[in-house]
Protein backbone atom coordinates (compact mmCIF):
# COMPACT_ATOMS: atom_id res chain seq x y z
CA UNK A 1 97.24 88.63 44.83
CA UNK A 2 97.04 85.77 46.72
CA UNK A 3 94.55 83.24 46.96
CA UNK A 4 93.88 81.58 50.20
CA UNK A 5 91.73 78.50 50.97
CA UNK A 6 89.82 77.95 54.25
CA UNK A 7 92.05 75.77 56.00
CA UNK A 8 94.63 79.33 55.87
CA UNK A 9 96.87 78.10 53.38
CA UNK A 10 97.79 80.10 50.35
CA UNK A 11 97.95 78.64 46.99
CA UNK A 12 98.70 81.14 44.77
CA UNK A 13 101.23 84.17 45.53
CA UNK A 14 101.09 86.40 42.66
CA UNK A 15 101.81 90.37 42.09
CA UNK A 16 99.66 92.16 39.17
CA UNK A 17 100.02 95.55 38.73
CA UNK A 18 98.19 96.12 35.64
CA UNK A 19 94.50 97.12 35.89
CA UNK A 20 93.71 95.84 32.33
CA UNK A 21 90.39 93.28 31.55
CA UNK A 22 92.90 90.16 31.16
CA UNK A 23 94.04 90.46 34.30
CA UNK A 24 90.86 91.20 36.28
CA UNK A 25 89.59 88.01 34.67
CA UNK A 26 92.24 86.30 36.00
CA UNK A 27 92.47 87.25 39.10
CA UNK A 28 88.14 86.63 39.70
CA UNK A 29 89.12 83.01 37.90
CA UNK A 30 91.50 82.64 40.16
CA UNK A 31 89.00 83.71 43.62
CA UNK A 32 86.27 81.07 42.45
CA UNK A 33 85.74 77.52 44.01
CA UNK A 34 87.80 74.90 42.14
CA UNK A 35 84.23 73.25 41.45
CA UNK A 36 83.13 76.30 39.67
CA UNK A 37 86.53 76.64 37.68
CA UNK A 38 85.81 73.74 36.36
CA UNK A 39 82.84 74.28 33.89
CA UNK A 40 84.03 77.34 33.24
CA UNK A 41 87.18 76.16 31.93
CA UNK A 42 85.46 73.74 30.40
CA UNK A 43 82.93 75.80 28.69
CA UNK A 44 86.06 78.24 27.40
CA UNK A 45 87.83 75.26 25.80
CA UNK A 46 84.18 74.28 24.05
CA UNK A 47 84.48 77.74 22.70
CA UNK A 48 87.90 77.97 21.82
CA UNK A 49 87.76 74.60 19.93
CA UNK A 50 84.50 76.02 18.56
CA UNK A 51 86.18 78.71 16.83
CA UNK A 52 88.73 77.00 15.30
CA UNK A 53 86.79 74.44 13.92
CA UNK A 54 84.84 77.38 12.51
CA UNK A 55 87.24 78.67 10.72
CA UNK A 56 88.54 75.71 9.51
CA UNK A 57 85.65 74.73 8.33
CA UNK A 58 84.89 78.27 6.49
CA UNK A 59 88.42 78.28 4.65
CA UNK A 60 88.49 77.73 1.12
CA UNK A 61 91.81 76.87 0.76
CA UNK A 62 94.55 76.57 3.37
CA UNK A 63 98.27 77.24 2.41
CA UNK A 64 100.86 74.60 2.60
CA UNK A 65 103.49 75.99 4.42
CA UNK A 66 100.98 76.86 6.77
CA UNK A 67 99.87 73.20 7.07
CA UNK A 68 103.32 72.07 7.89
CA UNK A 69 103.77 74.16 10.06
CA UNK A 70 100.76 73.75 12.12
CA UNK A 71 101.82 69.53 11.87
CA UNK A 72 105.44 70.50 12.98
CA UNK A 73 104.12 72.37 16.23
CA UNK A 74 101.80 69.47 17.13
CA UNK A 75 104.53 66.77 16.85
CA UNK A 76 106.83 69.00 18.74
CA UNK A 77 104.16 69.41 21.75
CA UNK A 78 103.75 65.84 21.22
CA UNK A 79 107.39 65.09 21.99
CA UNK A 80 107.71 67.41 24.55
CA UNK A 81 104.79 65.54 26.46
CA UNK A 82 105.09 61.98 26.41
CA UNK A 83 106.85 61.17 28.98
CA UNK A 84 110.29 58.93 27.74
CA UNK A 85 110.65 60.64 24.29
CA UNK A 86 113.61 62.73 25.44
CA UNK A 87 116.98 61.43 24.74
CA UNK A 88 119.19 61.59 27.40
């Protein structure tokens, strides 16, 4: 698939060979006007962040381990982020 803007340049060069739901979403994502990506994107991560405040909120209790593991993921995506916390 590849995904080619008016002025005839290609942005995105990609081979899917698989005829499953995931990847016909992706590729109609993927054919719609960077100004319609947008809200949906947006409206995806609403949902997403939705769901798992849902479910946090609906837990009666939430295992430990579980908890540090969660915090140990986050600070690790943290590091890897911020620009300057490698050491060289």
């Amino acid at each position: 698939m590849s995904l080619v803007i008016s002025d005839g340049s290609t942005v995105l060069a990609a081979s899917y060979h698989s005829n499953s739901f995931g990847t016909e979403m992706i590729e109609t994502f993927a054919t719609l006007h960077p100004v319609q990506q947008a809200p949906v994107a947006t409206c995806f991560t609403w949902g997403m962040t939705t769901r798992g405040a849902a479910a946090v909120f609906l837990a009666k209790e939430v295992r430990r381990d579980l908890l540090n593991t969660i915090l140990g993921f986050s600070i690790l995506m943290t590091l890897d982020v911020a620009p300057g916390s490698r050491p060289r």
